[in-house]
PDB file of N, CA and C in Angstrom:
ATOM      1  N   UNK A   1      18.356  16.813   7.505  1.00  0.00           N
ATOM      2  CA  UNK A   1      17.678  16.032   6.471  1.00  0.00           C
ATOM      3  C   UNK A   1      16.278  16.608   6.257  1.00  0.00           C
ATOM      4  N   UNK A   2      15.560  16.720   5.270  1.00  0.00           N
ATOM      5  CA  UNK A   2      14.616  17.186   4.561  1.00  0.00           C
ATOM      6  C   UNK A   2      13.402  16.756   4.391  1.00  0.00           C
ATOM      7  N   UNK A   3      12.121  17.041   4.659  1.00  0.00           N
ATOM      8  CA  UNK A   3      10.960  16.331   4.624  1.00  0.00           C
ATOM      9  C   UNK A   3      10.838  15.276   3.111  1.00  0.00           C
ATOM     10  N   UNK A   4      11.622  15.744   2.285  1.00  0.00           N
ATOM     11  CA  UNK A   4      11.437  14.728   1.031  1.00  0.00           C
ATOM     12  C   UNK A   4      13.035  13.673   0.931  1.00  0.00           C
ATOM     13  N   UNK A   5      13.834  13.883   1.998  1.00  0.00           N
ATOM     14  CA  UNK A   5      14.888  13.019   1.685  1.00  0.00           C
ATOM     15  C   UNK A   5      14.499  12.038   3.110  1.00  0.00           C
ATOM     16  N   UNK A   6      13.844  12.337   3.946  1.00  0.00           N
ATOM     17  CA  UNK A   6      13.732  10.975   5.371  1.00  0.00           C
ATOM     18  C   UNK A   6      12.955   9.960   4.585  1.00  0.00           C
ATOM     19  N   UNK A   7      13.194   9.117   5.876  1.00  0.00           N
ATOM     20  CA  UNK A   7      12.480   7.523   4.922  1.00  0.00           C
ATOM     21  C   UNK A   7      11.821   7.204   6.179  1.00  0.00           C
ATOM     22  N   UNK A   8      11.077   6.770   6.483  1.00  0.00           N
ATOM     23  CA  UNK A   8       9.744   6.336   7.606  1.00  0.00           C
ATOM     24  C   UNK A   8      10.038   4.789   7.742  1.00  0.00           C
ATOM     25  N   UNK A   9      10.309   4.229   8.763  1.00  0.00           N
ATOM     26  CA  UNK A   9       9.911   2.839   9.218  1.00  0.00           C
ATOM     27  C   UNK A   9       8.213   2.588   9.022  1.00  0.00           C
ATOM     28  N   UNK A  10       7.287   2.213   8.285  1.00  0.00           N
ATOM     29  CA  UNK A  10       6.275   1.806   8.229  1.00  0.00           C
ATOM     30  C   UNK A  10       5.952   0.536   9.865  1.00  0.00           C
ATOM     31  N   UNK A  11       4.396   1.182  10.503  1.00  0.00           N
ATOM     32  CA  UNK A  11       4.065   0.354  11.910  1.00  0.00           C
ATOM     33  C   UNK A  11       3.848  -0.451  10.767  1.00  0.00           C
ATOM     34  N   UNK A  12       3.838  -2.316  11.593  1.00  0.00           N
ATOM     35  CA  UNK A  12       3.483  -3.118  10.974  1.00  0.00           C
ATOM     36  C   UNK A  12       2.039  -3.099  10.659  1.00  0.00           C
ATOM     37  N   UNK A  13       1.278  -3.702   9.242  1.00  0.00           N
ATOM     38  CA  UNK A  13       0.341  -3.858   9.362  1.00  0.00           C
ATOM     39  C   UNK A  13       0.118  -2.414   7.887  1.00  0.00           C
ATOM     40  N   UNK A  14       1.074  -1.459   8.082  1.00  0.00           N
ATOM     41  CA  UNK A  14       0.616  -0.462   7.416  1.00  0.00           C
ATOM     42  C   UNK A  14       0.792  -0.667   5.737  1.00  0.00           C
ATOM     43  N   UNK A  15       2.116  -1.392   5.528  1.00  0.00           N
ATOM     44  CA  UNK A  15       2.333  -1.805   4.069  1.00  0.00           C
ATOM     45  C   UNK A  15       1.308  -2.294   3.437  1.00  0.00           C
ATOM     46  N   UNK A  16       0.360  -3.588   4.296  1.00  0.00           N
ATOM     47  CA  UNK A  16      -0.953  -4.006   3.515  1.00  0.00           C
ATOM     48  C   UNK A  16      -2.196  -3.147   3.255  1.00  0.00           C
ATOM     49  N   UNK A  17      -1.855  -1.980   4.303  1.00  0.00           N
ATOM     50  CA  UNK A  17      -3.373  -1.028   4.509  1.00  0.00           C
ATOM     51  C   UNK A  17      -3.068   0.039   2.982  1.00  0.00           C
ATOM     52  N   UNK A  18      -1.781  -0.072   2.916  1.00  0.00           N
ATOM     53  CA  UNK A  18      -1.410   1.133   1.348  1.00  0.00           C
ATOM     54  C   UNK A  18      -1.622   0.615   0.439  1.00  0.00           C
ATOM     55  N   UNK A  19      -1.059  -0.765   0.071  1.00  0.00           N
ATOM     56  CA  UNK A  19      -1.401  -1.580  -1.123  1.00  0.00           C
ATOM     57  C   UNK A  19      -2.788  -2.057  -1.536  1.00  0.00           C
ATOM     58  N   UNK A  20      -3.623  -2.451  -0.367  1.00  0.00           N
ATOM     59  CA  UNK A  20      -4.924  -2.363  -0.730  1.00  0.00           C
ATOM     60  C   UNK A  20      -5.474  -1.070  -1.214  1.00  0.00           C
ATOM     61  N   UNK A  21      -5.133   0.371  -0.526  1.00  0.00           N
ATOM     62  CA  UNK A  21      -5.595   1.530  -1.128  1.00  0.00           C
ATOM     63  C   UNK A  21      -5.270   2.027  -2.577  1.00  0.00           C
ATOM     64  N   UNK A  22      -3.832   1.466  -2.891  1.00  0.00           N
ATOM     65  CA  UNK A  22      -3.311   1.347  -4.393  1.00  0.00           C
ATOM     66  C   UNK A  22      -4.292   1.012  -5.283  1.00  0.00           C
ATOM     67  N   UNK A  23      -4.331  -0.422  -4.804  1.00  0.00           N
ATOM     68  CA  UNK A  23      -5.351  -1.651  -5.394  1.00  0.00           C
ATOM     69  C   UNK A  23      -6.520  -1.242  -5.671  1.00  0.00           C
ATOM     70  N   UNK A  24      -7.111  -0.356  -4.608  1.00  0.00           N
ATOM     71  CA  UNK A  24      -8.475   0.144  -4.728  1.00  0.00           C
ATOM     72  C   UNK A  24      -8.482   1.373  -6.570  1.00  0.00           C
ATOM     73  N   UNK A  25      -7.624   1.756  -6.061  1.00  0.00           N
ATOM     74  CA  UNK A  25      -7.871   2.739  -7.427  1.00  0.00           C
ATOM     75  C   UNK A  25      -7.438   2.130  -8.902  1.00  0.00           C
ATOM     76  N   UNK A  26      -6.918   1.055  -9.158  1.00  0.00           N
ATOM     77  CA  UNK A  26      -7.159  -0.263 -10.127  1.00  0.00           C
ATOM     78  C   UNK A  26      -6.131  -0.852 -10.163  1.00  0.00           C
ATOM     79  N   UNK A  27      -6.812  -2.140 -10.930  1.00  0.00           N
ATOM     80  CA  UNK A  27      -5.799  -3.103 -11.133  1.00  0.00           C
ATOM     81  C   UNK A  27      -4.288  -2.676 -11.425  1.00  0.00           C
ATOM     82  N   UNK A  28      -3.009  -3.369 -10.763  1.00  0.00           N
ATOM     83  CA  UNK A  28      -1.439  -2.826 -10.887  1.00  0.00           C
ATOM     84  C   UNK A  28      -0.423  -3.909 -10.744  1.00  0.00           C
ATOM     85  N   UNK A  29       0.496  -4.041 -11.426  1.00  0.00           N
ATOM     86  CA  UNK A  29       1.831  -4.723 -11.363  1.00  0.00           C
ATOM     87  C   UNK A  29       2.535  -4.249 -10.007  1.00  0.00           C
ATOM     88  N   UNK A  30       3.339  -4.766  -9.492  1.00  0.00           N
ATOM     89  CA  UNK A  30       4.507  -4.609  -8.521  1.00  0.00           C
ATOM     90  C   UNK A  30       5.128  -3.430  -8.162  1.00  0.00           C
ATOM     91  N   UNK A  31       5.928  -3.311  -9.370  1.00  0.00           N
ATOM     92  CA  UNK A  31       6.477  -2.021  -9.644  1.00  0.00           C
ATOM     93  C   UNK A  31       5.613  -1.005  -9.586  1.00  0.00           C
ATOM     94  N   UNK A  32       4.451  -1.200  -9.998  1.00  0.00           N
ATOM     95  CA  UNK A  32       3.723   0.425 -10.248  1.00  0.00           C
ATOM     96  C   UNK A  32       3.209   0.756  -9.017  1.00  0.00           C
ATOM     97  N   UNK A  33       2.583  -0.306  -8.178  1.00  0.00           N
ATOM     98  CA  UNK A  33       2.378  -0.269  -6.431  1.00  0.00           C
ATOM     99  C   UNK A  33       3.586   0.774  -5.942  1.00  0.00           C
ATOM    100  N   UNK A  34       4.777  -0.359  -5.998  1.00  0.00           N
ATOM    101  CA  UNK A  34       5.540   0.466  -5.532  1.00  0.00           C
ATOM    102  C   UNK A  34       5.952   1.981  -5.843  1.00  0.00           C
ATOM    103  N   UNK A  35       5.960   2.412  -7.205  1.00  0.00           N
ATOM    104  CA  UNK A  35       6.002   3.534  -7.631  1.00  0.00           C
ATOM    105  C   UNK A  35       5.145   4.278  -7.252  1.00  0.00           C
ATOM    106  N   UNK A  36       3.840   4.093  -7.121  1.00  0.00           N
ATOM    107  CA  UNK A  36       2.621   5.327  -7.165  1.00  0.00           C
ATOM    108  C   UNK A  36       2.578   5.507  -5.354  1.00  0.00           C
ATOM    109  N   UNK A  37       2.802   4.127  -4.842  1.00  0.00           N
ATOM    110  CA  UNK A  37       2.963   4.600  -3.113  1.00  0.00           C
ATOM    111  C   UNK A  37       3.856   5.747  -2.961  1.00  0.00           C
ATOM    112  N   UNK A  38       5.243   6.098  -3.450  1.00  0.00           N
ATOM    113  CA  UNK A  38       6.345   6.983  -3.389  1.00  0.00           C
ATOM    114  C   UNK A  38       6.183   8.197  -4.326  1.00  0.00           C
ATOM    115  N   UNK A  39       5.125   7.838  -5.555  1.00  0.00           N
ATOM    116  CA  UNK A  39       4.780   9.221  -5.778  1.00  0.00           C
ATOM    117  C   UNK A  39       3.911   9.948  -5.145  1.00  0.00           C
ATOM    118  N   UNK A  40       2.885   9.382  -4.107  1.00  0.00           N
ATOM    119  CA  UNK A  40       1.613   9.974  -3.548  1.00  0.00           C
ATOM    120  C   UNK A  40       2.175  10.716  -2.447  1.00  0.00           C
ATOM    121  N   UNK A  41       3.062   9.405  -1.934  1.00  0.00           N
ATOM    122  CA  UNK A  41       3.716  10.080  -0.329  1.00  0.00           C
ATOM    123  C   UNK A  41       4.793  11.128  -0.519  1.00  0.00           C
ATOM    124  N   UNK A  42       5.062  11.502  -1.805  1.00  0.00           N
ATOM    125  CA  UNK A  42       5.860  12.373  -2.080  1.00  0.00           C
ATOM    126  C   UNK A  42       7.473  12.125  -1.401  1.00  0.00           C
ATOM    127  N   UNK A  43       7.356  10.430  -1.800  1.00  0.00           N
ATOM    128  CA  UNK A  43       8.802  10.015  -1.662  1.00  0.00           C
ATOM    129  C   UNK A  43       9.518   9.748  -0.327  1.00  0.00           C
ATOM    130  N   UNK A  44       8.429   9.656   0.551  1.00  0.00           N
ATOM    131  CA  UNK A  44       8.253   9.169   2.385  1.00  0.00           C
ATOM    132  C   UNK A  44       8.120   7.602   2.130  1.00  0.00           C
ATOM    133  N   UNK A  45       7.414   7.228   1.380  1.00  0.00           N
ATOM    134  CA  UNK A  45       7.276   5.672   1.443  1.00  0.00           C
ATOM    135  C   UNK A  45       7.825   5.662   0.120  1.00  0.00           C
ATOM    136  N   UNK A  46       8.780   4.472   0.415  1.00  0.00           N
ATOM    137  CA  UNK A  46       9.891   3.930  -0.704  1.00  0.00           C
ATOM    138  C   UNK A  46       9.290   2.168  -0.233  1.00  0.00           C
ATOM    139  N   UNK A  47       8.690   1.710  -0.772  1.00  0.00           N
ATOM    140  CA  UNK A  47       8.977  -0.007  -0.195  1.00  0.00           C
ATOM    141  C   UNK A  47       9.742  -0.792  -0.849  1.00  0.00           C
ATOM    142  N   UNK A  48      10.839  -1.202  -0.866  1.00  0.00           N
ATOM    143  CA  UNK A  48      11.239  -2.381  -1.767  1.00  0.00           C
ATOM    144  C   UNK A  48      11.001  -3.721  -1.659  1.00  0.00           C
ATOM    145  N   UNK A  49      11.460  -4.093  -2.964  1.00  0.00           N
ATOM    146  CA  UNK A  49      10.722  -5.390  -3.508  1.00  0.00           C
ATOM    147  C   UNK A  49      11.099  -6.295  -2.570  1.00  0.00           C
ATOM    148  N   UNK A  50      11.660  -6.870  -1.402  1.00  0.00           N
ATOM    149  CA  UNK A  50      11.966  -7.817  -0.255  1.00  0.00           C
ATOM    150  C   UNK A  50      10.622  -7.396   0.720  1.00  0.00           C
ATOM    151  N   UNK A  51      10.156  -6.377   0.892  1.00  0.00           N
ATOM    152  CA  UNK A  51       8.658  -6.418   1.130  1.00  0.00           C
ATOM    153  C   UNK A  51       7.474  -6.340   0.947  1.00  0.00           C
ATOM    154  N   UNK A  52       7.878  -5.388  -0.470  1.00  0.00           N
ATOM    155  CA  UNK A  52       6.580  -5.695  -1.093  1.00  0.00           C
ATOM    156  C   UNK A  52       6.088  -7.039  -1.437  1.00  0.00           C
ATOM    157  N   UNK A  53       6.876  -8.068  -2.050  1.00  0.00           N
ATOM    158  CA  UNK A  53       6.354  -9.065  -2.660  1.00  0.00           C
ATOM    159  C   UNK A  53       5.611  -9.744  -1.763  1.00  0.00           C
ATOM    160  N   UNK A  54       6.905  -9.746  -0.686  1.00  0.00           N
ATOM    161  CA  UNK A  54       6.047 -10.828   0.447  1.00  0.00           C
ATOM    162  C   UNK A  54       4.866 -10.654   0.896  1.00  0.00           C
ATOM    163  N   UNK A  55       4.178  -9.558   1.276  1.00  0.00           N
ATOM    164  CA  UNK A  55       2.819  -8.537   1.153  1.00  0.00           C
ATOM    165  C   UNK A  55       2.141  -8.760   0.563  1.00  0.00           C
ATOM    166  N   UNK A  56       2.311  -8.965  -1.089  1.00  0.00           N
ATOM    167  CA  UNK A  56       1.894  -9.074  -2.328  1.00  0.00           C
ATOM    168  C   UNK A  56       1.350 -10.385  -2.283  1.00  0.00           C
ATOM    169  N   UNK A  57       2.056 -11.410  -2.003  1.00  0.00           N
ATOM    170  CA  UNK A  57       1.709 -12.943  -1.714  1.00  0.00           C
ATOM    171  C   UNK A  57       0.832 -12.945  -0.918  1.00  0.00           C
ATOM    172  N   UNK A  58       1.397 -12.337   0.398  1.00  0.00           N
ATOM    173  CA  UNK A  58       0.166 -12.691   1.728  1.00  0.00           C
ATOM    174  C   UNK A  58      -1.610 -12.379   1.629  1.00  0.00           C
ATOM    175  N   UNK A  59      -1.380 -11.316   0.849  1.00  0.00           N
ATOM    176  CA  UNK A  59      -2.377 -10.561   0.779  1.00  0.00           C
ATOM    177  C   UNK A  59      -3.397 -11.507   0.107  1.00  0.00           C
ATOM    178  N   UNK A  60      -2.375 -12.140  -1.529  1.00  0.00           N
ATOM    179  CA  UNK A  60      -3.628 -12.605  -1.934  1.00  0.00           C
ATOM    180  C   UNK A  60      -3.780 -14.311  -1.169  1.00  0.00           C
ATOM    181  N   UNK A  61      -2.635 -14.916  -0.776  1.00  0.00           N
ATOM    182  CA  UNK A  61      -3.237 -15.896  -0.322  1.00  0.00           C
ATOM    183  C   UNK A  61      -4.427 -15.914   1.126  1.00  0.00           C
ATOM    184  N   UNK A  62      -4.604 -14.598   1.759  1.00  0.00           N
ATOM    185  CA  UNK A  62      -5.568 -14.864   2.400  1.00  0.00           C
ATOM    186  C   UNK A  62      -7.219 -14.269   1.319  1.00  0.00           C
ATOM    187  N   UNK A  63      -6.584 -13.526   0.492  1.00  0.00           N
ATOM    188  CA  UNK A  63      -8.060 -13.430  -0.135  1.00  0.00           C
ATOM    189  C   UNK A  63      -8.522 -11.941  -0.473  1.00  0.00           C
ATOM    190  N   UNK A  64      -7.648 -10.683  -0.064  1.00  0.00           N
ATOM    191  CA  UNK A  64      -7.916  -9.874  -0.188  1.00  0.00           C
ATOM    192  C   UNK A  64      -7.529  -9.142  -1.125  1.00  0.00           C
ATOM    193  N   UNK A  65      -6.844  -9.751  -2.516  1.00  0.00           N
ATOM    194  CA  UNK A  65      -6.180  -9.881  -3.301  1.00  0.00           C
ATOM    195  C   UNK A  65      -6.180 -10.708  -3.950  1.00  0.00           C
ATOM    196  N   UNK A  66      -6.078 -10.488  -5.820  1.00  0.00           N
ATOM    197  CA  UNK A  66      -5.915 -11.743  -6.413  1.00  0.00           C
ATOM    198  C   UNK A  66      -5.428 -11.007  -7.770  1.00  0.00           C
ATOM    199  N   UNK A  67      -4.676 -12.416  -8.629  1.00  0.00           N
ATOM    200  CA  UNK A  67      -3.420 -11.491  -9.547  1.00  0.00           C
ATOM    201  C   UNK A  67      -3.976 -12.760 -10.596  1.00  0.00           C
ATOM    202  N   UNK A  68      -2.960 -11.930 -11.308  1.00  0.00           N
ATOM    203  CA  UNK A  68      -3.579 -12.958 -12.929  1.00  0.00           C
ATOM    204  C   UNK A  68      -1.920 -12.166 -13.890  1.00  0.00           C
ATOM    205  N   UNK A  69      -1.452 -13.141 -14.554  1.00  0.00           N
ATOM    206  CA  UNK A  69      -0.654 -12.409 -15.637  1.00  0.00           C
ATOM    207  C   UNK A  69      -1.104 -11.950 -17.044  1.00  0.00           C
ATOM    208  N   UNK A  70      -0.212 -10.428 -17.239  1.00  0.00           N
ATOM    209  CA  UNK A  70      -0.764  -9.816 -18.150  1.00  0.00           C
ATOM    210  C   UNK A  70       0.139  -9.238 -18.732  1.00  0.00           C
ATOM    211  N   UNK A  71       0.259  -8.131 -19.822  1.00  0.00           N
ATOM    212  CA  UNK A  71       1.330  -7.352 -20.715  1.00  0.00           C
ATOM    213  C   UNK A  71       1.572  -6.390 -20.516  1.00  0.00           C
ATOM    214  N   UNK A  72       2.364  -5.543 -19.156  1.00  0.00           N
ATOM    215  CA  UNK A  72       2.731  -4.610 -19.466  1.00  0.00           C
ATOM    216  C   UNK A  72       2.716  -3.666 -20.081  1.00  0.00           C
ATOM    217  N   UNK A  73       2.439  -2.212 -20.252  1.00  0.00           N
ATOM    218  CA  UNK A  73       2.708  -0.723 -21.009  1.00  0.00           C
ATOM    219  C   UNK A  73       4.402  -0.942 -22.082  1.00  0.00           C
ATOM    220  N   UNK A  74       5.378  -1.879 -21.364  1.00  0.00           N
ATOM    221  CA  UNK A  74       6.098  -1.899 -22.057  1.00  0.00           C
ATOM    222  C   UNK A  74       6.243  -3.237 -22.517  1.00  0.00           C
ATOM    223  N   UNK A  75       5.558  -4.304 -22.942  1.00  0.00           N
ATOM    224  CA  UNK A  75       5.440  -5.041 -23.429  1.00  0.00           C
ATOM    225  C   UNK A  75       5.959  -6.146 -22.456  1.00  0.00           C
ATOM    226  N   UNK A  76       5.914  -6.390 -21.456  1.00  0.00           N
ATOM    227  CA  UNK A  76       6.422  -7.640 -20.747  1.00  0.00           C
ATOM    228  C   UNK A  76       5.386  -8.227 -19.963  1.00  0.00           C
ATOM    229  N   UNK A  77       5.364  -9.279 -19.730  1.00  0.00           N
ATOM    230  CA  UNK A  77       4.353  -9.940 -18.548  1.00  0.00           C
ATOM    231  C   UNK A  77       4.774  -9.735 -17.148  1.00  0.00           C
ATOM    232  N   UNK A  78       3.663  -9.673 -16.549  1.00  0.00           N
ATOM    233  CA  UNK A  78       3.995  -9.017 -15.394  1.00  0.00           C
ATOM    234  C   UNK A  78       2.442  -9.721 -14.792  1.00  0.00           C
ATOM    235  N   UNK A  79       2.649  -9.853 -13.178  1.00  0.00           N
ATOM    236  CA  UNK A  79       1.451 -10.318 -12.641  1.00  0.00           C
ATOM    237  C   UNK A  79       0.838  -8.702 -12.292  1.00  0.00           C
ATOM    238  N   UNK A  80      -0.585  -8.845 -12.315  1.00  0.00           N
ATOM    239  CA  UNK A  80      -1.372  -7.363 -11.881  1.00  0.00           C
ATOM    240  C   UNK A  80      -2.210  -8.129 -11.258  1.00  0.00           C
ATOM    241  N   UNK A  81      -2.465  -7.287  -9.968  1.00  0.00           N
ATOM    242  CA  UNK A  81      -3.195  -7.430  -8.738  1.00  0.00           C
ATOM    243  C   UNK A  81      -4.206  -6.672  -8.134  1.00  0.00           C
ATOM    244  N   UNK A  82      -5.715  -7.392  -8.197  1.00  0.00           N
ATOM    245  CA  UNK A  82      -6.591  -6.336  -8.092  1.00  0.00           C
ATOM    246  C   UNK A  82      -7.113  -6.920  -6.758  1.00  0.00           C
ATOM    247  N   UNK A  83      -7.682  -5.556  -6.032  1.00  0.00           N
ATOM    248  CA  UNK A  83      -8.426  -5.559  -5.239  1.00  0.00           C
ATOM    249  C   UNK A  83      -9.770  -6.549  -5.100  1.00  0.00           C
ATOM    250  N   UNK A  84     -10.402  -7.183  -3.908  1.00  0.00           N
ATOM    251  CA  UNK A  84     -11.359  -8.533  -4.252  1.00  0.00           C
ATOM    252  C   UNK A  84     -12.455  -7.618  -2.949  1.00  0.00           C
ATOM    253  N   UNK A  85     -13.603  -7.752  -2.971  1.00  0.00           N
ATOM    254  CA  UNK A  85     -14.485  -7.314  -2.717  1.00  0.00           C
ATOM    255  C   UNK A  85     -14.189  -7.831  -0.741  1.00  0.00           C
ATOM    256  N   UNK A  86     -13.584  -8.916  -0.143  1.00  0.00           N
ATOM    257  CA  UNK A  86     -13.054  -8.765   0.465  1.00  0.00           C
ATOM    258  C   UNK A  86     -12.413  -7.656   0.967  1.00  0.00           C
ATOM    259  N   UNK A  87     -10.871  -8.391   0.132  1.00  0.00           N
ATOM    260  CA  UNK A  87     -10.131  -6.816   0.769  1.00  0.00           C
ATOM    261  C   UNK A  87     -10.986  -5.009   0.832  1.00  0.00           C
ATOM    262  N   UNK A  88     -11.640  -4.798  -0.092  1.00  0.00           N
ATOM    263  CA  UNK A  88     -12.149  -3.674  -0.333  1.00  0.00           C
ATOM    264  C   UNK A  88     -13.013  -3.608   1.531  1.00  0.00           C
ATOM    265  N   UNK A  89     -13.806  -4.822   2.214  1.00  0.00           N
ATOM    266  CA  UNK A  89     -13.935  -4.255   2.752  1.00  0.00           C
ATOM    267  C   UNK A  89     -13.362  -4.167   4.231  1.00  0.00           C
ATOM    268  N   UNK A  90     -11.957  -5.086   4.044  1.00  0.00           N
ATOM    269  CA  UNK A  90     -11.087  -4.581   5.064  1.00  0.00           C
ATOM    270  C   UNK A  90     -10.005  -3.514   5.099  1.00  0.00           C
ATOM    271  N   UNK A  91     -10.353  -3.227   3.429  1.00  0.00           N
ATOM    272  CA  UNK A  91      -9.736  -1.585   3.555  1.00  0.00           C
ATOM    273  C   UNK A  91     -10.974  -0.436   3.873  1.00  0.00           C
ATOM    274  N   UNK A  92     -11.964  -0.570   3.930  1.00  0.00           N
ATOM    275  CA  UNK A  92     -12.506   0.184   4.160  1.00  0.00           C
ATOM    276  C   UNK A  92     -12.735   0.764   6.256  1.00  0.00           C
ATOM    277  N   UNK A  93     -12.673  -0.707   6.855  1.00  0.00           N
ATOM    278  CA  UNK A  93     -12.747  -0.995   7.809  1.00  0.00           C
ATOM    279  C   UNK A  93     -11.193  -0.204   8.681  1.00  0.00           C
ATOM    280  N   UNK A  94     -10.092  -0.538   8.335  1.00  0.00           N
ATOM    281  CA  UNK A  94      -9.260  -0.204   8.748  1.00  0.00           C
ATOM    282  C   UNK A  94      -8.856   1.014   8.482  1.00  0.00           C
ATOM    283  N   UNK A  95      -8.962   1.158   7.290  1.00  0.00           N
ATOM    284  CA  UNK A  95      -8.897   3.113   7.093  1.00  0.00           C
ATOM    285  C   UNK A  95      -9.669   4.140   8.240  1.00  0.00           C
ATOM    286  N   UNK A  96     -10.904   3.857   8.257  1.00  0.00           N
ATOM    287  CA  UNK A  96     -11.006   4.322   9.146  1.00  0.00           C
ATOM    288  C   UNK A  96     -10.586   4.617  10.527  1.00  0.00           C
ATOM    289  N   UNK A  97     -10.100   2.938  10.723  1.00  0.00           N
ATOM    290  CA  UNK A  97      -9.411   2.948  12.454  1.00  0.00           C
ATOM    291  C   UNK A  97      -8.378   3.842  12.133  1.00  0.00           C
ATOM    292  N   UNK A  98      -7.526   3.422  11.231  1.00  0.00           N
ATOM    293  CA  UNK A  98      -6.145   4.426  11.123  1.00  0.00           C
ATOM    294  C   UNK A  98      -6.264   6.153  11.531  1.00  0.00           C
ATOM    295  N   UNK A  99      -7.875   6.617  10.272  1.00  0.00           N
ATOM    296  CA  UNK A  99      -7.681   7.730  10.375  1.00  0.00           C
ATOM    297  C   UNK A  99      -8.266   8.712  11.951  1.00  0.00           C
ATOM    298  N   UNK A 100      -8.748   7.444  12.724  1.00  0.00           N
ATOM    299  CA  UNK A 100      -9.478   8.416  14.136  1.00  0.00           C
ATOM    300  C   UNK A 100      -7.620   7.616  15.194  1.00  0.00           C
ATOM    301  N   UNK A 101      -6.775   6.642  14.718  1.00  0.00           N
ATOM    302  CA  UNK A 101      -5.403   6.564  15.269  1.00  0.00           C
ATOM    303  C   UNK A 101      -4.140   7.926  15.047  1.00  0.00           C
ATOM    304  N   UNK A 102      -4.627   7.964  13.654  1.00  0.00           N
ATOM    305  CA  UNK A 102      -3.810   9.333  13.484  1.00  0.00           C
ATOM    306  C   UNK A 102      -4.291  10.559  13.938  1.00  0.00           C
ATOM    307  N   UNK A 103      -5.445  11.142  13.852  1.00  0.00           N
ATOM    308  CA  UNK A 103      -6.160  11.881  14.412  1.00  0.00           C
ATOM    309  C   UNK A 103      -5.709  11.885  16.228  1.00  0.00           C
ATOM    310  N   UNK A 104      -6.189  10.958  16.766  1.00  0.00           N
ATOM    311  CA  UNK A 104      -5.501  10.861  18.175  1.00  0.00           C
ATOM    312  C   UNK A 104      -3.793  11.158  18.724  1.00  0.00           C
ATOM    313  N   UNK A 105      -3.144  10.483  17.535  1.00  0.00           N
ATOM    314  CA  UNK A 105      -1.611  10.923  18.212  1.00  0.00           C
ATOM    315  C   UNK A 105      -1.402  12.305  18.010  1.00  0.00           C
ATOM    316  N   UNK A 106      -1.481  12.795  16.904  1.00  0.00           N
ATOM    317  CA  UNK A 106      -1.439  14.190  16.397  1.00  0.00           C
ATOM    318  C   UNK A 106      -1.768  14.871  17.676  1.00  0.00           C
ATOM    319  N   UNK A 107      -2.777  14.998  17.858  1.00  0.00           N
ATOM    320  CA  UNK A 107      -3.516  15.441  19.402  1.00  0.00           C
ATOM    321  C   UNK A 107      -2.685  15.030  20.197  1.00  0.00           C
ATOM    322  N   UNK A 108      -2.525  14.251  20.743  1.00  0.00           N
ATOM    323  CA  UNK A 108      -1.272  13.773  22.008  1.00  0.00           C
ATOM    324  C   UNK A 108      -0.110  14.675  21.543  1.00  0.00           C
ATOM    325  N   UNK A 109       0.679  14.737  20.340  1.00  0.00           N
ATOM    326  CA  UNK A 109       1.772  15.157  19.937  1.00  0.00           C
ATOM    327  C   UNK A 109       1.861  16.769  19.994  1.00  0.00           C
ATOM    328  N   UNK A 110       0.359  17.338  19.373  1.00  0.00           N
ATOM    329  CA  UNK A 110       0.663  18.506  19.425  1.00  0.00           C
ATOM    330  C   UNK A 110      -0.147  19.712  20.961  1.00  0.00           C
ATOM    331  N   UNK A 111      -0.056  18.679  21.872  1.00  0.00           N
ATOM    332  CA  UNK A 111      -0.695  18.822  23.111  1.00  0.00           C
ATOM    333  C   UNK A 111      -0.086  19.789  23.983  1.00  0.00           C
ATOM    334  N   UNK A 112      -0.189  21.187  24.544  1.00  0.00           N
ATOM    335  CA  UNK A 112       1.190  21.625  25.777  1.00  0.00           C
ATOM    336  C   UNK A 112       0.949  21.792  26.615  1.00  0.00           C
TER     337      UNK A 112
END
């Protein structure tokens, strides 16, 4: 199997750390979250809608997130969900941990 056909179990915790980074680069519908995560990761992260949404909810009912309905590119309503000065700065906070976590295993992994 092929670096663009595997599919990754996401650690918990990581689905909200992507969608806020989505979020960060602007306001987005569901679908397009999900789409632009699988175009960035070059098709490693696929999330479907049984987790995204739930994510989608959590997120904004604690606050780091908040949605409003609007019209679609193709004419439909659709909720879009923007980033809240909150979340912005628990994505900022956790990105970092991630990137000195990844940084560390890599090192463990590529260790002999």
């Amino acid at each position: 199997m092929g670096v663009q056909e595997q599919r990754i179990n996401l650690p918990q915790g990581t689905l909200d750390l992507l969608i806020l980074k989505t979020l960060a680069l602007g306001s987005q519908h569901g679908w397009a979250i999900s789409n632009r995560l699988q175009q960035i990761s070059g098709n490693i992260v696929s999330v479907r809608q049984g987790s995204l949404y739930p994510a989608l909810h959590r997120l904004e009912r604690i606050g780091r997130i908040k949605a409003k309905w609007a019209e679609t590119e193709n004419h439909r309503r659709a909720k879009f969900y923007e980033l809240t000065r909150k979340g912005a700065k628990y994505l900022e906070a956790e990105a970092g941990s991630w990137r000195i976590l990844a940084a560390a295993v890599a090192q463990i992994l590529d260790a002999t």
